[in-house]
PDB file of N, CA and C in Angstrom:
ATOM      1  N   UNK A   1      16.807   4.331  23.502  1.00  0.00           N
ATOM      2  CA  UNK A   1      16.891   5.204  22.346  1.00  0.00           C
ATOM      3  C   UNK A   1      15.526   5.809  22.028  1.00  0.00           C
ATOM      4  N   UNK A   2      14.505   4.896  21.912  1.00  0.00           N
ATOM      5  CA  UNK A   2      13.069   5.473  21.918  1.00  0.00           C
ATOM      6  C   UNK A   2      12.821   6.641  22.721  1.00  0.00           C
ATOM      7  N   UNK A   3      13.449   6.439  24.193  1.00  0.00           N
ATOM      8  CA  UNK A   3      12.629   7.773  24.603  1.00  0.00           C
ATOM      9  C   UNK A   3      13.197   9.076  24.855  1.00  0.00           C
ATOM     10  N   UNK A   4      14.186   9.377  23.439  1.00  0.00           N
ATOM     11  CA  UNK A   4      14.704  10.803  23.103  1.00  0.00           C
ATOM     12  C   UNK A   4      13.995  11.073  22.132  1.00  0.00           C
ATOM     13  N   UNK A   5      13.302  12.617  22.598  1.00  0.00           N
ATOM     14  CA  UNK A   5      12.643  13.279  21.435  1.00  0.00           C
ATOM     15  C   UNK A   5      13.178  13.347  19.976  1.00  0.00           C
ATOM     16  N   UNK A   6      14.530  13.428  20.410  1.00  0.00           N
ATOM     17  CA  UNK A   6      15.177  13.897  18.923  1.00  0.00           C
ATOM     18  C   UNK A   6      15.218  12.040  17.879  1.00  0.00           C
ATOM     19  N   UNK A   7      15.427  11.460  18.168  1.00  0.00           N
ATOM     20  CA  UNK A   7      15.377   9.914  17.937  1.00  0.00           C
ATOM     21  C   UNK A   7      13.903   9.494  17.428  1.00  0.00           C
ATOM     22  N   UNK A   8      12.975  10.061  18.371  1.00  0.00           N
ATOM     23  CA  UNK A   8      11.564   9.730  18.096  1.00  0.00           C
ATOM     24  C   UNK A   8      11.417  10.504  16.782  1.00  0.00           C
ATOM     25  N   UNK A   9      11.639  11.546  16.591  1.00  0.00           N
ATOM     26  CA  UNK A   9      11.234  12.715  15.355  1.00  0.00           C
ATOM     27  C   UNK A   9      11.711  12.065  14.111  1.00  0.00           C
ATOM     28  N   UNK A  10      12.713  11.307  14.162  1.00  0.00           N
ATOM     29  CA  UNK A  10      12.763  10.869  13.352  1.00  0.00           C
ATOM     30  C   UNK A  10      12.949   9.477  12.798  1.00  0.00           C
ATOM     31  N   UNK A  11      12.498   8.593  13.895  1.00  0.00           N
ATOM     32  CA  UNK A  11      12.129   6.965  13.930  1.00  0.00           C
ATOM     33  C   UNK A  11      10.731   6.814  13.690  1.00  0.00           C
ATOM     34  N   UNK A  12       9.851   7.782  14.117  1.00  0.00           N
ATOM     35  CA  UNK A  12       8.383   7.531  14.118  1.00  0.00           C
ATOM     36  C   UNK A  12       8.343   7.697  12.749  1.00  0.00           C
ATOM     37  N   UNK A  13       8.019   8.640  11.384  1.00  0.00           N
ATOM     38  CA  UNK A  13       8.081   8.449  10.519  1.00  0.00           C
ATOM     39  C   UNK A  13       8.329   7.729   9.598  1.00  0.00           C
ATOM     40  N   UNK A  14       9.061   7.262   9.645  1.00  0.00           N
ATOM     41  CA  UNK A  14      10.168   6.178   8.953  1.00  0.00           C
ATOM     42  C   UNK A  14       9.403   4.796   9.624  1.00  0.00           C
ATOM     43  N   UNK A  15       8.876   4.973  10.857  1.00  0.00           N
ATOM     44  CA  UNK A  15       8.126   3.157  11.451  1.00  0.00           C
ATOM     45  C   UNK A  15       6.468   3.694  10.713  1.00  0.00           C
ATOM     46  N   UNK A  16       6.206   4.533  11.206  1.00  0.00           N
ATOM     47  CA  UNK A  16       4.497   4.697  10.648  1.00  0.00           C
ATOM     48  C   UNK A  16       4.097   3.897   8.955  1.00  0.00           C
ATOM     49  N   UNK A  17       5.670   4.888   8.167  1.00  0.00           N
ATOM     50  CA  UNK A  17       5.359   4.467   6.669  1.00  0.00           C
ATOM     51  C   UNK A  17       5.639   3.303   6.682  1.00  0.00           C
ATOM     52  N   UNK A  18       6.230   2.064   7.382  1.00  0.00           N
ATOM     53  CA  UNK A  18       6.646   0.941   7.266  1.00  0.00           C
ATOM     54  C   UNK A  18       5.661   0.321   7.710  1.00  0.00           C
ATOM     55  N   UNK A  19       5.106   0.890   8.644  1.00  0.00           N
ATOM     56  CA  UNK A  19       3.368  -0.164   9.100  1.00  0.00           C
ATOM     57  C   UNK A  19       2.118   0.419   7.617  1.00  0.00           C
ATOM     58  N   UNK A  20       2.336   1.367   7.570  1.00  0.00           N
ATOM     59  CA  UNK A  20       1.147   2.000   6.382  1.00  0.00           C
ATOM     60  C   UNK A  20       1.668   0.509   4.893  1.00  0.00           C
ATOM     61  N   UNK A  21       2.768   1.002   4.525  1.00  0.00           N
ATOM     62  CA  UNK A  21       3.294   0.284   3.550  1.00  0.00           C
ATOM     63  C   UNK A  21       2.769  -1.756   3.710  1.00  0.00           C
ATOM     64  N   UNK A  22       2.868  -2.047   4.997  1.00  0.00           N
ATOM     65  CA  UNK A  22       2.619  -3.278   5.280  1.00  0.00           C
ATOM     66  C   UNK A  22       0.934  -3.343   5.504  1.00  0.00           C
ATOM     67  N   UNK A  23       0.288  -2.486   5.536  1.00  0.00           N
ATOM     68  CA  UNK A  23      -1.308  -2.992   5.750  1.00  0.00           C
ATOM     69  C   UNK A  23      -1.770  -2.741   4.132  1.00  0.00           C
ATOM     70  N   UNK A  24      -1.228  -1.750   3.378  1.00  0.00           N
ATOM     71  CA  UNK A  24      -1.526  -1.848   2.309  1.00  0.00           C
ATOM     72  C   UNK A  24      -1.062  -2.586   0.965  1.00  0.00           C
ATOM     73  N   UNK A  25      -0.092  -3.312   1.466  1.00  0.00           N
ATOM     74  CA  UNK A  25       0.293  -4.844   0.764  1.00  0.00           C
ATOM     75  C   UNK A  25      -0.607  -6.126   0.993  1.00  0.00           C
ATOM     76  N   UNK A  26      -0.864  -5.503   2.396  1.00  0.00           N
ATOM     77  CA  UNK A  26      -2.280  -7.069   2.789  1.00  0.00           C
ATOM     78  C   UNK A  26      -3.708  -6.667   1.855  1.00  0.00           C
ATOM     79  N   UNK A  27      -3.875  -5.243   1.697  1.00  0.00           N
ATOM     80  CA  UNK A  27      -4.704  -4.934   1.306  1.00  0.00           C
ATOM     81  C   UNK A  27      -4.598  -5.393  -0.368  1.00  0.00           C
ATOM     82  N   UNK A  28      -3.570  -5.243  -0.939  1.00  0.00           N
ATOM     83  CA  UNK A  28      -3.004  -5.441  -2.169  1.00  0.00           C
ATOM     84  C   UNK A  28      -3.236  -6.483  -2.656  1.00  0.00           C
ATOM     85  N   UNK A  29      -2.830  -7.664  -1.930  1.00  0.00           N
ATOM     86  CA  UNK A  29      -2.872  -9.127  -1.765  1.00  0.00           C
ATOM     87  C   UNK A  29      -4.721  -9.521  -1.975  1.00  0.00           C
ATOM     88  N   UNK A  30      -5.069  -8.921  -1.070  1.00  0.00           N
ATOM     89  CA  UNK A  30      -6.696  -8.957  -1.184  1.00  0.00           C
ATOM     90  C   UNK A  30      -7.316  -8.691  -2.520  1.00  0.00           C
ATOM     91  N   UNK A  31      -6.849  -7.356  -2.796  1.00  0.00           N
ATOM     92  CA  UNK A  31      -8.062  -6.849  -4.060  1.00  0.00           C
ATOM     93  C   UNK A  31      -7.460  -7.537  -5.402  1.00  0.00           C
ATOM     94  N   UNK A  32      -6.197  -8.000  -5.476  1.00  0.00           N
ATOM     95  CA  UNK A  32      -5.862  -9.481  -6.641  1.00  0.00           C
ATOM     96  C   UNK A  32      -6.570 -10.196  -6.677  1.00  0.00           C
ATOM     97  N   UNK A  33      -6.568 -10.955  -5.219  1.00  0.00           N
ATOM     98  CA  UNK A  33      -7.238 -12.306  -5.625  1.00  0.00           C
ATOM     99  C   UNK A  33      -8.493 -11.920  -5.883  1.00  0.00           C
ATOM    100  N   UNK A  34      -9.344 -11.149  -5.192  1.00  0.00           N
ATOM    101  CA  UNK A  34     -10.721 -10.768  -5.679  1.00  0.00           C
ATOM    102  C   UNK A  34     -10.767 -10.596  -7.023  1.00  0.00           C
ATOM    103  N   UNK A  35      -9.768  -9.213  -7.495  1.00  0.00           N
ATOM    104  CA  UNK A  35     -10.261  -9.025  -9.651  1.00  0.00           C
ATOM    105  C   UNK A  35      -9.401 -10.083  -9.860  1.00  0.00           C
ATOM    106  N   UNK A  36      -8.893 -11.171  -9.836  1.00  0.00           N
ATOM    107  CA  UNK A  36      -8.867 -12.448 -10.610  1.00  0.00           C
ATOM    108  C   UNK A  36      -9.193 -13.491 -10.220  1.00  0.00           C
ATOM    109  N   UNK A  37     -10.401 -13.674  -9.415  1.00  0.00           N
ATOM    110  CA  UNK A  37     -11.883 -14.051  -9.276  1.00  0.00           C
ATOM    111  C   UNK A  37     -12.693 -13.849 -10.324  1.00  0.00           C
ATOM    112  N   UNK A  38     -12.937 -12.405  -9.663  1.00  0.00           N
ATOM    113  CA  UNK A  38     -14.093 -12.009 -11.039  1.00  0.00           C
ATOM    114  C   UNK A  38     -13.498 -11.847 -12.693  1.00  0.00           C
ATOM    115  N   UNK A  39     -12.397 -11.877 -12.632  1.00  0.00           N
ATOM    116  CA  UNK A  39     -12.244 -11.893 -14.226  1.00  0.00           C
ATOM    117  C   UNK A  39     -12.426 -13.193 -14.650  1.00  0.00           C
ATOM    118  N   UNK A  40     -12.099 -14.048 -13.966  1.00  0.00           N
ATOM    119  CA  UNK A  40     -12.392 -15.371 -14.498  1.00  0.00           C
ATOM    120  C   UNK A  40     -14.026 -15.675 -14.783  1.00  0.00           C
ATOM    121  N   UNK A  41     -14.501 -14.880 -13.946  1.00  0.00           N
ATOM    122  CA  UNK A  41     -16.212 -15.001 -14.290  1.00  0.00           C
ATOM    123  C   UNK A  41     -16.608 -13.936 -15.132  1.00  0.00           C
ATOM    124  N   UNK A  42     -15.510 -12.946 -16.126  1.00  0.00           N
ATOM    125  CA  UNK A  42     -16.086 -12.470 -16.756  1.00  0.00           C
ATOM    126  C   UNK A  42     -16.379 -11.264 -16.129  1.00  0.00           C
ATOM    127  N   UNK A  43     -16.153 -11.004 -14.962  1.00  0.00           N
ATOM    128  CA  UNK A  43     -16.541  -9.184 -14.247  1.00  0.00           C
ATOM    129  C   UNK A  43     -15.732  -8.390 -14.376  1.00  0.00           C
ATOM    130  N   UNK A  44     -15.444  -7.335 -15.268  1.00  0.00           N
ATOM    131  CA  UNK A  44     -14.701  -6.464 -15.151  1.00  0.00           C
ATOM    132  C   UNK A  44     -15.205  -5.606 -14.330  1.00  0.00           C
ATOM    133  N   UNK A  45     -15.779  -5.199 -13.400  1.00  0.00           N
ATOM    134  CA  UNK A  45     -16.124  -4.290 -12.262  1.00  0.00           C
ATOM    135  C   UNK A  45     -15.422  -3.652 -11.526  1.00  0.00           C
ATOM    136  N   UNK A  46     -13.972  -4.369 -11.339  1.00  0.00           N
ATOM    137  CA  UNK A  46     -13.544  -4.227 -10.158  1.00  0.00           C
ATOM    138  C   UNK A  46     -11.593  -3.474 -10.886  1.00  0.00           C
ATOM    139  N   UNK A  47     -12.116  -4.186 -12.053  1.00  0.00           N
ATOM    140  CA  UNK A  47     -10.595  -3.811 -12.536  1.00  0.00           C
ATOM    141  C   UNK A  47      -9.908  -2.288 -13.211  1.00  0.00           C
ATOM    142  N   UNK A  48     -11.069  -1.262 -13.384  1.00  0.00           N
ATOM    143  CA  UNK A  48     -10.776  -0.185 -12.933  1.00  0.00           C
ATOM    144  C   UNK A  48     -10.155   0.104 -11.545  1.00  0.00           C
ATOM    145  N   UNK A  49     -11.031  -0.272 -10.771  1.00  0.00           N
ATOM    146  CA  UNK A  49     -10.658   0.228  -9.557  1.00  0.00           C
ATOM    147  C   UNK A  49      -9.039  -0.169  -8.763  1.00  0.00           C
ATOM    148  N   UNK A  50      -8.891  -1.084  -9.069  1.00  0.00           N
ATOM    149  CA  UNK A  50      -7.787  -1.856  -9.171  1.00  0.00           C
ATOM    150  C   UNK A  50      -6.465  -1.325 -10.014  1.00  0.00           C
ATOM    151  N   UNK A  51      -6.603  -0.806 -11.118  1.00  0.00           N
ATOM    152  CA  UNK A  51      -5.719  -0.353 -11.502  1.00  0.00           C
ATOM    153  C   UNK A  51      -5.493   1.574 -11.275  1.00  0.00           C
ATOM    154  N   UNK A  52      -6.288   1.860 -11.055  1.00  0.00           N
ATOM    155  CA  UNK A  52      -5.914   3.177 -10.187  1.00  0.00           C
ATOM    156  C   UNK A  52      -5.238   3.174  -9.137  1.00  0.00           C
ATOM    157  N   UNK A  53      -6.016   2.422  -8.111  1.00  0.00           N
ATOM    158  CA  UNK A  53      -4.637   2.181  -6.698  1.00  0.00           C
ATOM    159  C   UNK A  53      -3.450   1.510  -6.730  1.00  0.00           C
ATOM    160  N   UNK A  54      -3.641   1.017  -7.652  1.00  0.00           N
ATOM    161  CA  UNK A  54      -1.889   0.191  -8.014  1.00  0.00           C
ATOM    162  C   UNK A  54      -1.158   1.382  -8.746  1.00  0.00           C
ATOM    163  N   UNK A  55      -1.856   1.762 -10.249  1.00  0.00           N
ATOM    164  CA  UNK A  55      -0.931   3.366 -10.319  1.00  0.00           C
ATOM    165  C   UNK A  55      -1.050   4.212  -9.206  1.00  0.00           C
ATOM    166  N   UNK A  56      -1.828   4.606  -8.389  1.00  0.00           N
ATOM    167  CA  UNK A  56      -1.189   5.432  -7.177  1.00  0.00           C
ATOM    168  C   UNK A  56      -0.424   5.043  -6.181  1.00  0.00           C
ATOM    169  N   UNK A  57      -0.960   4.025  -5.786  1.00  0.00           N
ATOM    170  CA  UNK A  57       0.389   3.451  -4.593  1.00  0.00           C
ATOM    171  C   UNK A  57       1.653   3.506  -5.468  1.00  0.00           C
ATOM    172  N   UNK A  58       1.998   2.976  -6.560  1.00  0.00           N
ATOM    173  CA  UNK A  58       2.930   3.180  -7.366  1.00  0.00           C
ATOM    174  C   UNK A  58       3.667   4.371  -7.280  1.00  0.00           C
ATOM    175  N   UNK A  59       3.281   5.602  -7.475  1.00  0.00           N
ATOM    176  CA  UNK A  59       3.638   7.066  -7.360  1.00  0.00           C
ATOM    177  C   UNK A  59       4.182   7.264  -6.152  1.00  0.00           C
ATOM    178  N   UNK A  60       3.076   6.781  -5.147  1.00  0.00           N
ATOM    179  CA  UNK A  60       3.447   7.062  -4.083  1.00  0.00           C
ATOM    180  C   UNK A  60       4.717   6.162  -3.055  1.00  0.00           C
ATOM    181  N   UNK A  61       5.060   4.758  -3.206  1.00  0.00           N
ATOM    182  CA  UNK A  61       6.050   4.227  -2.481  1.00  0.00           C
ATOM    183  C   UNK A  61       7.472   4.771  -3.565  1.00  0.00           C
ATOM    184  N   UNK A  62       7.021   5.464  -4.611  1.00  0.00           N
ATOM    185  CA  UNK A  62       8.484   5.877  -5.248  1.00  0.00           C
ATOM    186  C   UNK A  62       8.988   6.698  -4.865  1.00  0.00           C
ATOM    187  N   UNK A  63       8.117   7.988  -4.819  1.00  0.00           N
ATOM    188  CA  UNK A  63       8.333   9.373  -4.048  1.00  0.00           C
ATOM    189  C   UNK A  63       9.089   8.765  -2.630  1.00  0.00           C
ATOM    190  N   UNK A  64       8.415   7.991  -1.612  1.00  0.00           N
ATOM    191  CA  UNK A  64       8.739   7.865  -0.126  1.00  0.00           C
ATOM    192  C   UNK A  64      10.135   7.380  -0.311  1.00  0.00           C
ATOM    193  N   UNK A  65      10.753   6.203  -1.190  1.00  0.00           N
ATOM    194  CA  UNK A  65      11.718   5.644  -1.606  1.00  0.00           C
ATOM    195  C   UNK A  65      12.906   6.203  -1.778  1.00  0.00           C
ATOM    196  N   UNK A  66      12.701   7.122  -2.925  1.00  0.00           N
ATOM    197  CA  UNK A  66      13.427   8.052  -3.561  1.00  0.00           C
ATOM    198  C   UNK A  66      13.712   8.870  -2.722  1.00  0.00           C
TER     199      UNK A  66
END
């Protein structure tokens, strides 16, 4: 099945966002435990940053979803 163009056009998409979606859950997983690290020590540094990419990934796995 893979090696029909017409199959690929529209399996590759649909696998790419499913690997994108899965490195940026590991990534997700990461920058938690880090800002609740540092919040426990009192650093808010990180928790801007943190809550921007969570509202954007947000936007964005809804759109792909939807």
């Amino acid at each position: 099945v893979i090696d029909y163009k017409t199959q690929q056009s529209r399996l590759f998409p649909l696998l790419a966002s499913a690997y994108a979606f899965r490195f940026v859950g590991e990534w997700l997983k990461w920058l938690y435990q880090d800002v609740t690290q540092r919040l426990q020590a009192n650093d808010f540094s990180t928790l801007a940053e943190a809550h921007a990419c969570t509202a954007g990934l947000k936007s964005v796995t809804t759109s792909v979803a939807a």
